[in-house]
N, C-alpha and C. Protein backbone atom coordinates (compact mmCIF):
# COMPACT_ATOMS: atom_id res chain seq x y z
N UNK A 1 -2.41 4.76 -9.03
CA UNK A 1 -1.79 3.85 -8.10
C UNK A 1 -2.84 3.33 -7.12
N UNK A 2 -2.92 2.01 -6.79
CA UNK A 2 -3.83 1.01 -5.70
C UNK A 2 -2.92 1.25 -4.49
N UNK A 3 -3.51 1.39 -3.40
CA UNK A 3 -2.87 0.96 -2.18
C UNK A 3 -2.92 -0.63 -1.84
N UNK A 4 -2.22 -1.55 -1.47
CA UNK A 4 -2.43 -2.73 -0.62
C UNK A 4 -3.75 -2.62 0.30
N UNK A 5 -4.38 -3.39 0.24
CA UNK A 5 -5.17 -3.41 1.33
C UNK A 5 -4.90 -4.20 2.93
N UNK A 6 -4.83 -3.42 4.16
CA UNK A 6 -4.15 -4.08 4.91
C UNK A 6 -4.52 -5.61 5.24
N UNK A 7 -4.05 -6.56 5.74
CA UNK A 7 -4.42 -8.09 6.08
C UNK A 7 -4.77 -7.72 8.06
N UNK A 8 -4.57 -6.82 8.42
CA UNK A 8 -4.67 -6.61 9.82
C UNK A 8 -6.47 -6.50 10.03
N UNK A 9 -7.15 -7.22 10.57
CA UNK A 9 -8.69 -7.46 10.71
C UNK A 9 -8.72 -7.58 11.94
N UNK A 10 -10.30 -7.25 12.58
CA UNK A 10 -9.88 -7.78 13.55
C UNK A 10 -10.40 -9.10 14.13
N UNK A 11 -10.72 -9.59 13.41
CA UNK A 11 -10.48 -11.36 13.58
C UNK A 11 -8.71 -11.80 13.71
N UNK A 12 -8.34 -11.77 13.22
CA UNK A 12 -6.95 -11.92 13.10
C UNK A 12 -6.34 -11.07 14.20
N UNK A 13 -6.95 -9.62 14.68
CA UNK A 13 -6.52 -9.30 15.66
C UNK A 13 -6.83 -10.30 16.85
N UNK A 14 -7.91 -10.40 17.64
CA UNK A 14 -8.19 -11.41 18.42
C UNK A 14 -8.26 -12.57 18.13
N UNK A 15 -7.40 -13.37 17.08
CA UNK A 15 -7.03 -14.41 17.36
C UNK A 15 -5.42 -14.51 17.44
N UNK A 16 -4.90 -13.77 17.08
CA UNK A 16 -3.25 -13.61 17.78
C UNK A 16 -3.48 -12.84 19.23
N UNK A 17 -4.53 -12.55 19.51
CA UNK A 17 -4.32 -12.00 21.33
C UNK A 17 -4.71 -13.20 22.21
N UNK A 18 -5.59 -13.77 21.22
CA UNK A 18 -6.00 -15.19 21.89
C UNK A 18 -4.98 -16.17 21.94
N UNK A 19 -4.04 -16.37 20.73
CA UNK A 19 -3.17 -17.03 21.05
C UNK A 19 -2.11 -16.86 21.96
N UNK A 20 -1.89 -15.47 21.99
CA UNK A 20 -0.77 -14.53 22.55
C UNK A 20 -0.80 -15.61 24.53
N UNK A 21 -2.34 -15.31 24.51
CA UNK A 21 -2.96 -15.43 26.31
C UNK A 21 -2.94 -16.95 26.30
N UNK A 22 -2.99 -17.80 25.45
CA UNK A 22 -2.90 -19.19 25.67
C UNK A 22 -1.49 -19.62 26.11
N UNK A 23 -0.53 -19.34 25.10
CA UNK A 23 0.96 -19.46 25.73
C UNK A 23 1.34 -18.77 26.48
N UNK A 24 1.04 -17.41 27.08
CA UNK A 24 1.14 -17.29 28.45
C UNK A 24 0.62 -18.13 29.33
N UNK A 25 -0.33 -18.39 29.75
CA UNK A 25 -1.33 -19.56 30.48
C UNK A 25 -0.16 -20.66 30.59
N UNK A 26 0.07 -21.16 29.41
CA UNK A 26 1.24 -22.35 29.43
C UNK A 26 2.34 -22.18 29.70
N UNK A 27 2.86 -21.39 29.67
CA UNK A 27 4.72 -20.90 30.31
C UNK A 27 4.13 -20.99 31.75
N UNK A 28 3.57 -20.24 32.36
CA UNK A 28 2.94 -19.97 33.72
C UNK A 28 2.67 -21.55 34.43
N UNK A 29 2.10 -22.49 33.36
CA UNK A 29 1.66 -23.36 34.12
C UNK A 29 3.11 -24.90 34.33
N UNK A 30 3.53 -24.53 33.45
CA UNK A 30 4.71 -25.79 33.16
C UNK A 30 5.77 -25.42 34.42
N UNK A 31 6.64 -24.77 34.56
CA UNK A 31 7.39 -24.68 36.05
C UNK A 31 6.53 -25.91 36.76
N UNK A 32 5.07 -25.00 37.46
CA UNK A 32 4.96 -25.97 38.60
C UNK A 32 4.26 -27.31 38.41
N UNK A 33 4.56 -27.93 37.30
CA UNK A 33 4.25 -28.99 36.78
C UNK A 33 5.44 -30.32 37.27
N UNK A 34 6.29 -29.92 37.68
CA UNK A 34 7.64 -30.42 37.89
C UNK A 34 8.23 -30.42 39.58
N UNK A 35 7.34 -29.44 39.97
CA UNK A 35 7.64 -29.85 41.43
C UNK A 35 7.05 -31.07 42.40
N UNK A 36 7.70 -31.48 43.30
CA UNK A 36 8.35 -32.58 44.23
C UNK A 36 6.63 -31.86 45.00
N UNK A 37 6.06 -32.85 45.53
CA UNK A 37 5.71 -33.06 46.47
C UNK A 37 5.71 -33.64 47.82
N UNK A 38 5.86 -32.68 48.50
CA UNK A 38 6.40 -33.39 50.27
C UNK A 38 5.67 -34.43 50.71
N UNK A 39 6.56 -35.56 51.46
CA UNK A 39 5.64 -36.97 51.90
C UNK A 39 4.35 -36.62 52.85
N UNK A 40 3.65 -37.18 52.87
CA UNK A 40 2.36 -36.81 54.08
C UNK A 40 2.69 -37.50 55.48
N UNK A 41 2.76 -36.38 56.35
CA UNK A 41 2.37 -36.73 57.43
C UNK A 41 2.51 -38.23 58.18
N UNK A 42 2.94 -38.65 58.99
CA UNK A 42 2.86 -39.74 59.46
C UNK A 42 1.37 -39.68 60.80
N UNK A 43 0.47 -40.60 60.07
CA UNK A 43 -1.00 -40.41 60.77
C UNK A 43 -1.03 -41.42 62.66
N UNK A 44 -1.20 -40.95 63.41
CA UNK A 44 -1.54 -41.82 64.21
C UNK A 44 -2.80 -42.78 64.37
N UNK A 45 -2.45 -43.92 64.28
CA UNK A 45 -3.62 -45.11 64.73
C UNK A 45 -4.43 -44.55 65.20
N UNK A 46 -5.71 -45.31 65.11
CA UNK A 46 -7.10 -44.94 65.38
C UNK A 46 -7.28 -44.90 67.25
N UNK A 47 -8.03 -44.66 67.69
CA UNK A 47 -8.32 -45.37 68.98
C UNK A 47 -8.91 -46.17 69.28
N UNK A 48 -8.61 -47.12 69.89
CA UNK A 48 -9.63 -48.23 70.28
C UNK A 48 -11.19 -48.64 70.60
N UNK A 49 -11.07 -47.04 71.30
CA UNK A 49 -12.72 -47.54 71.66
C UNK A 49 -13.71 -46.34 70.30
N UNK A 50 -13.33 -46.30 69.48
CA UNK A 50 -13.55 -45.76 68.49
C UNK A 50 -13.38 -43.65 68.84
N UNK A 51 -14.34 -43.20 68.20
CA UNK A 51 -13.97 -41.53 67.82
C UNK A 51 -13.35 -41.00 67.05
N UNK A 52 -11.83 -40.52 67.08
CA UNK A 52 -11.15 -40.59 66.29
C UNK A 52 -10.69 -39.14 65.60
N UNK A 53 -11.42 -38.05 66.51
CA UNK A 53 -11.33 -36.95 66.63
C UNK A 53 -9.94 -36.21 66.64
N UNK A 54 -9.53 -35.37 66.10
CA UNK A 54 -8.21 -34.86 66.52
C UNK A 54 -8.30 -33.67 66.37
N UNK A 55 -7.48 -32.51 66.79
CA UNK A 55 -7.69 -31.26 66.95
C UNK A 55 -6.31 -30.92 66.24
N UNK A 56 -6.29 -30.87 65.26
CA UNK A 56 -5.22 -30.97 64.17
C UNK A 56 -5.28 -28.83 63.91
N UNK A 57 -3.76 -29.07 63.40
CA UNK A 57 -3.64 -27.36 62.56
C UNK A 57 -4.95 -27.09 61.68
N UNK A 58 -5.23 -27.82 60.91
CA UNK A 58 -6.38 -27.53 59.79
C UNK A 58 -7.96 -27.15 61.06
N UNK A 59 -8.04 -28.01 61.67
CA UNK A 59 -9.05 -28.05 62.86
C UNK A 59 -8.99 -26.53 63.00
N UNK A 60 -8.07 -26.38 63.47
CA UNK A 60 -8.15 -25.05 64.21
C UNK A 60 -7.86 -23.30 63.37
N UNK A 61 -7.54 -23.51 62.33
CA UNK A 61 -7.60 -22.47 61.26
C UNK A 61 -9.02 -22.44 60.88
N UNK A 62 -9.98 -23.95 60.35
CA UNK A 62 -11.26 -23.40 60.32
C UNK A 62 -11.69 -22.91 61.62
N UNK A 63 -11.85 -23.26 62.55
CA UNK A 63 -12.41 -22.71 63.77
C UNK A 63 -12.10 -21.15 63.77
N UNK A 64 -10.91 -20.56 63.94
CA UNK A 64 -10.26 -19.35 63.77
C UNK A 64 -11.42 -18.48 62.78
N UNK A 65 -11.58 -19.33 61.78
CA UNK A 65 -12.39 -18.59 60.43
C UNK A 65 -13.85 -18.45 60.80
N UNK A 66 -14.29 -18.52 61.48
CA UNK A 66 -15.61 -19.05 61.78
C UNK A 66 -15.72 -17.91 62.59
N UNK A 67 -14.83 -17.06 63.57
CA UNK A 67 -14.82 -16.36 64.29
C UNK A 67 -15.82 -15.31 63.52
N UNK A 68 -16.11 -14.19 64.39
CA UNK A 68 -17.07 -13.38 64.18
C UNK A 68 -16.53 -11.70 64.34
């Protein structure tokens, strides 16, 4: 009597783990493919005599970060 020889390699192993991790990747990524993005901000006009500086939330979180 012959045994079968198995078809399980491991090429065939790591390429069904490879595939396995690709469609995870893609379930994961499709949801937030579909979400709404909130309108931006309504910006205030420049100033006249130029600058234009503002001390905005973002301003001040880097500053925060910078701390020591």
């Amino acid at each position: 009597m012959t045994q079968a020889k198995s078809k399980l390699s491991r090429r065939t192993l790591f390429t069904g783990a490879g595939a396995a991790g690709v469609a995870a990747a893609a379930v994961s990524l499709l949801p937030g493919a579909v979400r709404d993005t909130p309108p931006a901000p309504e910006l205030k006009p420049p100033p006249e005599r130029g600058g234009g500086y503002q001390l905005t939330e973002h301003v001040k979180r880097y500053y925060k970060s910078t701390l020591i």
